[in-house]
Protein backbone atom coordinates (compact mmCIF):
# COMPACT_ATOMS: atom_id res chain seq x y z
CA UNK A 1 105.64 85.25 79.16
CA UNK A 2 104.42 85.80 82.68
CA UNK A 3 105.70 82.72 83.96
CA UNK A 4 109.39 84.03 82.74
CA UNK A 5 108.38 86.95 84.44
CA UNK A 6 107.84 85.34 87.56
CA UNK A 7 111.22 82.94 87.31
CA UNK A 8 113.13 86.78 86.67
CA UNK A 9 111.13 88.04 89.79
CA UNK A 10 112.50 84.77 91.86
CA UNK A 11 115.72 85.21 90.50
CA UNK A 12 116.15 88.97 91.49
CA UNK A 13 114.41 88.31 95.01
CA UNK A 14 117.74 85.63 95.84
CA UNK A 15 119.48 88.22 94.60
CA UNK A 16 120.58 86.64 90.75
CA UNK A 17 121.01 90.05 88.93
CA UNK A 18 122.72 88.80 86.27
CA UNK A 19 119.82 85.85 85.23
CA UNK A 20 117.20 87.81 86.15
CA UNK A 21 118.07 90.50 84.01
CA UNK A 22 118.86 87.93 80.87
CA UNK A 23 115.11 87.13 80.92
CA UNK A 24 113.84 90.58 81.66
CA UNK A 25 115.85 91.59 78.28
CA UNK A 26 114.33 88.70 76.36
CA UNK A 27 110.73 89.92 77.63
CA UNK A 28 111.44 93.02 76.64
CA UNK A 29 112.14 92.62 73.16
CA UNK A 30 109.22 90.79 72.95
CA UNK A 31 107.08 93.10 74.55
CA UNK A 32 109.10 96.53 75.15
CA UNK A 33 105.32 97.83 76.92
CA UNK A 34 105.01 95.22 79.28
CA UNK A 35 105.01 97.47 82.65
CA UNK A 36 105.87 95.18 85.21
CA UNK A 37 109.13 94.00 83.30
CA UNK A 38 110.24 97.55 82.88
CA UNK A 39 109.89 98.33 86.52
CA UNK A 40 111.71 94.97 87.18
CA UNK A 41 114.77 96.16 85.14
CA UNK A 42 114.95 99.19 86.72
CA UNK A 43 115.12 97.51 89.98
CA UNK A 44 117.67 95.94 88.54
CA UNK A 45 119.83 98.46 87.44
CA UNK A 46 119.35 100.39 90.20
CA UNK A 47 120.63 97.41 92.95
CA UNK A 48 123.39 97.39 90.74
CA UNK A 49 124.08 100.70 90.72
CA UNK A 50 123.87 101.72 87.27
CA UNK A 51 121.19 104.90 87.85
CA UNK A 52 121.39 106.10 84.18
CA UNK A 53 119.78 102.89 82.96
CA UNK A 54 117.49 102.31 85.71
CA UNK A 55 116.13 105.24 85.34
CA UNK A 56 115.45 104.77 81.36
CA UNK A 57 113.81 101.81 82.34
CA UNK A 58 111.68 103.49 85.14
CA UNK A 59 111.03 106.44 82.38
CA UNK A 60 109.47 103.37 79.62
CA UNK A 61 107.12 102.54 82.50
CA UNK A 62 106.09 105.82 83.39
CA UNK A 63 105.25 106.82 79.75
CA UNK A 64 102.74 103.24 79.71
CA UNK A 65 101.62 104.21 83.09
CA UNK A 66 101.47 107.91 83.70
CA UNK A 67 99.24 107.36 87.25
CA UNK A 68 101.26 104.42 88.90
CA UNK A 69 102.68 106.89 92.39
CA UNK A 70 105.63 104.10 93.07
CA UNK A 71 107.10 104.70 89.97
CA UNK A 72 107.67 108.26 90.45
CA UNK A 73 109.13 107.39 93.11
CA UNK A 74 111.53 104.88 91.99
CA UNK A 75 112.27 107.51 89.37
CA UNK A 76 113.14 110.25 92.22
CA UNK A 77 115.38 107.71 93.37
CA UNK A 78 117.15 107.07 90.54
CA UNK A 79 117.52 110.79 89.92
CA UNK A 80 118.98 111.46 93.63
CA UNK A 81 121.56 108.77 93.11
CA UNK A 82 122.49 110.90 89.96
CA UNK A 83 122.35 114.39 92.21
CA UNK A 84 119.52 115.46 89.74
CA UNK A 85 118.06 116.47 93.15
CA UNK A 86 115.46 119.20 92.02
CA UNK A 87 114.26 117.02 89.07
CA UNK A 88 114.08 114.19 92.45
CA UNK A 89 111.93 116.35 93.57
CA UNK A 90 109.52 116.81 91.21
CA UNK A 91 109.19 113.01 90.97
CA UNK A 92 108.35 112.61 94.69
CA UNK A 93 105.57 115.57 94.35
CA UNK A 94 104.61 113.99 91.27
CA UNK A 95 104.08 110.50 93.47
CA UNK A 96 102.80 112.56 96.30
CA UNK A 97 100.14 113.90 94.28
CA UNK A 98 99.05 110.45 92.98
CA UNK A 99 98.74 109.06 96.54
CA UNK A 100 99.15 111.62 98.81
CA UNK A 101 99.61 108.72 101.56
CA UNK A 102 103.02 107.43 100.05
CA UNK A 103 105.06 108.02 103.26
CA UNK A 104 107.81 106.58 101.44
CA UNK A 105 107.64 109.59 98.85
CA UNK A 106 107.60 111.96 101.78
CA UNK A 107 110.57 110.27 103.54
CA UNK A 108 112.34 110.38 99.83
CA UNK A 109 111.42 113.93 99.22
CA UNK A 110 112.95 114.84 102.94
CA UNK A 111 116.56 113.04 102.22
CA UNK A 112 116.94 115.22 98.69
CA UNK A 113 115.78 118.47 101.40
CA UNK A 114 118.59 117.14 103.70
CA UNK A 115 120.83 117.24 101.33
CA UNK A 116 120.32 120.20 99.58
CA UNK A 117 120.78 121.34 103.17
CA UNK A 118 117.28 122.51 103.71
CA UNK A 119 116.56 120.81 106.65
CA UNK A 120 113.36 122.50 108.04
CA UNK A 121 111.73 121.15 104.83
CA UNK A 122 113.30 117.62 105.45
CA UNK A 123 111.81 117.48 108.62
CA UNK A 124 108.23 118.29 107.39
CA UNK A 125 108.75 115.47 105.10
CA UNK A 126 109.57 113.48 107.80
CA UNK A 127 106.75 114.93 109.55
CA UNK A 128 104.36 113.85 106.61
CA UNK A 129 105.69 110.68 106.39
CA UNK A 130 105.59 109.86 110.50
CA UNK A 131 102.28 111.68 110.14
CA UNK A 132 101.25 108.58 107.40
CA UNK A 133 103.14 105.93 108.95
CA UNK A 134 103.93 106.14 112.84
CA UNK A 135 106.16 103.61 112.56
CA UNK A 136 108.54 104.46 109.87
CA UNK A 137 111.50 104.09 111.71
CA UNK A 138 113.93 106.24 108.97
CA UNK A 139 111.83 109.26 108.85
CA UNK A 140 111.81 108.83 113.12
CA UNK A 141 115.80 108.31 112.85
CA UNK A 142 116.55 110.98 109.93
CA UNK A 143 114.48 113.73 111.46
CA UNK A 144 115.87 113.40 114.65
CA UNK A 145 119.32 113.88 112.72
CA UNK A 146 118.19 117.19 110.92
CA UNK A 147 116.92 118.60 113.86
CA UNK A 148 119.85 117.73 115.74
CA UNK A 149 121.77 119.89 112.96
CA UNK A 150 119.15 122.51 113.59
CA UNK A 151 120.65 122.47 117.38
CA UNK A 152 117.53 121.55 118.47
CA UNK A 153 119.14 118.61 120.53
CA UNK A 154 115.69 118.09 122.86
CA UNK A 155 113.36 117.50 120.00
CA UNK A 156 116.02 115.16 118.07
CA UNK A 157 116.31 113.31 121.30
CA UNK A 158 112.64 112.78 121.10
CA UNK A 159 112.91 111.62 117.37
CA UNK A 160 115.60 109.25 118.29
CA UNK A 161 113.68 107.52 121.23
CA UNK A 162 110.82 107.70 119.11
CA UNK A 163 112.70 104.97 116.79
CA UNK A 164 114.17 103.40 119.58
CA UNK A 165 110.49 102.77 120.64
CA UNK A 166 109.62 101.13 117.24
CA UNK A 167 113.14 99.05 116.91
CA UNK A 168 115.52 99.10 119.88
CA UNK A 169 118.11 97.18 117.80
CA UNK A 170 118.07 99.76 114.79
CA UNK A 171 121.55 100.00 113.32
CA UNK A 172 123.48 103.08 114.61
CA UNK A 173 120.33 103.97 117.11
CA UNK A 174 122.09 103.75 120.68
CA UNK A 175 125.18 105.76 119.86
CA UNK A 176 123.09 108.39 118.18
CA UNK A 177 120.45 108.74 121.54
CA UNK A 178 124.05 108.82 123.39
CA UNK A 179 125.38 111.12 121.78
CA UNK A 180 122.62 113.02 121.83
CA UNK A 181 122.18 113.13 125.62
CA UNK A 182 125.81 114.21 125.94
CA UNK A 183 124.93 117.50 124.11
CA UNK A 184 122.25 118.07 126.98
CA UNK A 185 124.50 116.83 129.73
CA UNK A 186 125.85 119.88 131.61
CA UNK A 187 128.94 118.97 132.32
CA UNK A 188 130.63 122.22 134.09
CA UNK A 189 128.21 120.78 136.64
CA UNK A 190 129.20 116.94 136.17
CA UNK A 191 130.20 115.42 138.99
């Protein structure tokens, strides 16, 4: 069985959805409690776009492995792609308090705060998860983002170079520190 497991792993990693999923099925019905597999469906189902069953999947593993922080995660994720965003949430405080080093579960946590529009709390999620990991460029490039919302155009600018720093060929990075600077320019003075 784990050698199947391994060919559905390969065949997911190059991106064969379709095969890889064929196997992780017949795994499953042989062994419906085998962890790995259900987390491997869910990834799935998720890069596929079908939330609703990834997140059954990630639920299966879960309920075999209540203390495993990444799948609370990948749960939270599921759930924000389905705009459950409180119940995302709870997920990413339920991974947080597993490992409460998971900058990914921070980072997470801050894009549901964004988007409920609550973006002081986004950026201390950010904050937690730069705080964690110095170089995790989104938290870097989404906090600078919030806080330029916030109008607090000098600190984004700093976020944004901050990313720059870490990957000066980040998608979307130059024209964001430009138009950032242009909000500090004074231009009645421009000359």
């Amino acid at each position: 069985m784990e050698l199947e497991f391994k060919k559905a792993v390969d065949l997911y990693e190059n991106d064969k959805l379709n095969d890889a999923k064929k196997i992780c099925l017949k795994i499953y019905k042989k062994n419906p409690n085998h962890f790995d597999n259900l987390r491997l469906l869910n990834f799935i189902h998720f890069k596929k776009k079908d939330f609703s069953t990834a997140l059954d999947f990630i639920n299966k593993a879960i309920k075999i492995n209540p203390n495993f922080a990444e799948a609370y995660n990948e749960q939270g994720n599921a759930l924000n792609e389905l705009k459950k965003l409180e119940e995302a949430i709870k997920s990413y405080n339920n991974a947080i308090n597993i490992n409460p080093e998971y900058a990914d579960a921070y980072y997470n946590k801050g894009l549901v705060f964004h988007e409920l529009k609550k973006l002081e709390s986004a950026v201390k999620n950010y904050d937690k998860a730069i705080k964690i990991n110095s170089k995790h460029i989104m938290s870097h490039n989404n906090k600078g983002f919030a806080l330029q919302q916030l109008k607090k155009v000098d600190a984004s600018l700093k976020s944004y170079n901050e990313a720059y720093k870490i990957n000066p060929n980040f998608n979307f990075l130059f024209g964001k520190l430009i138009h950032t600077k242009n909000k500090l320019c004074k231009w009645e003075t421009f000359d």
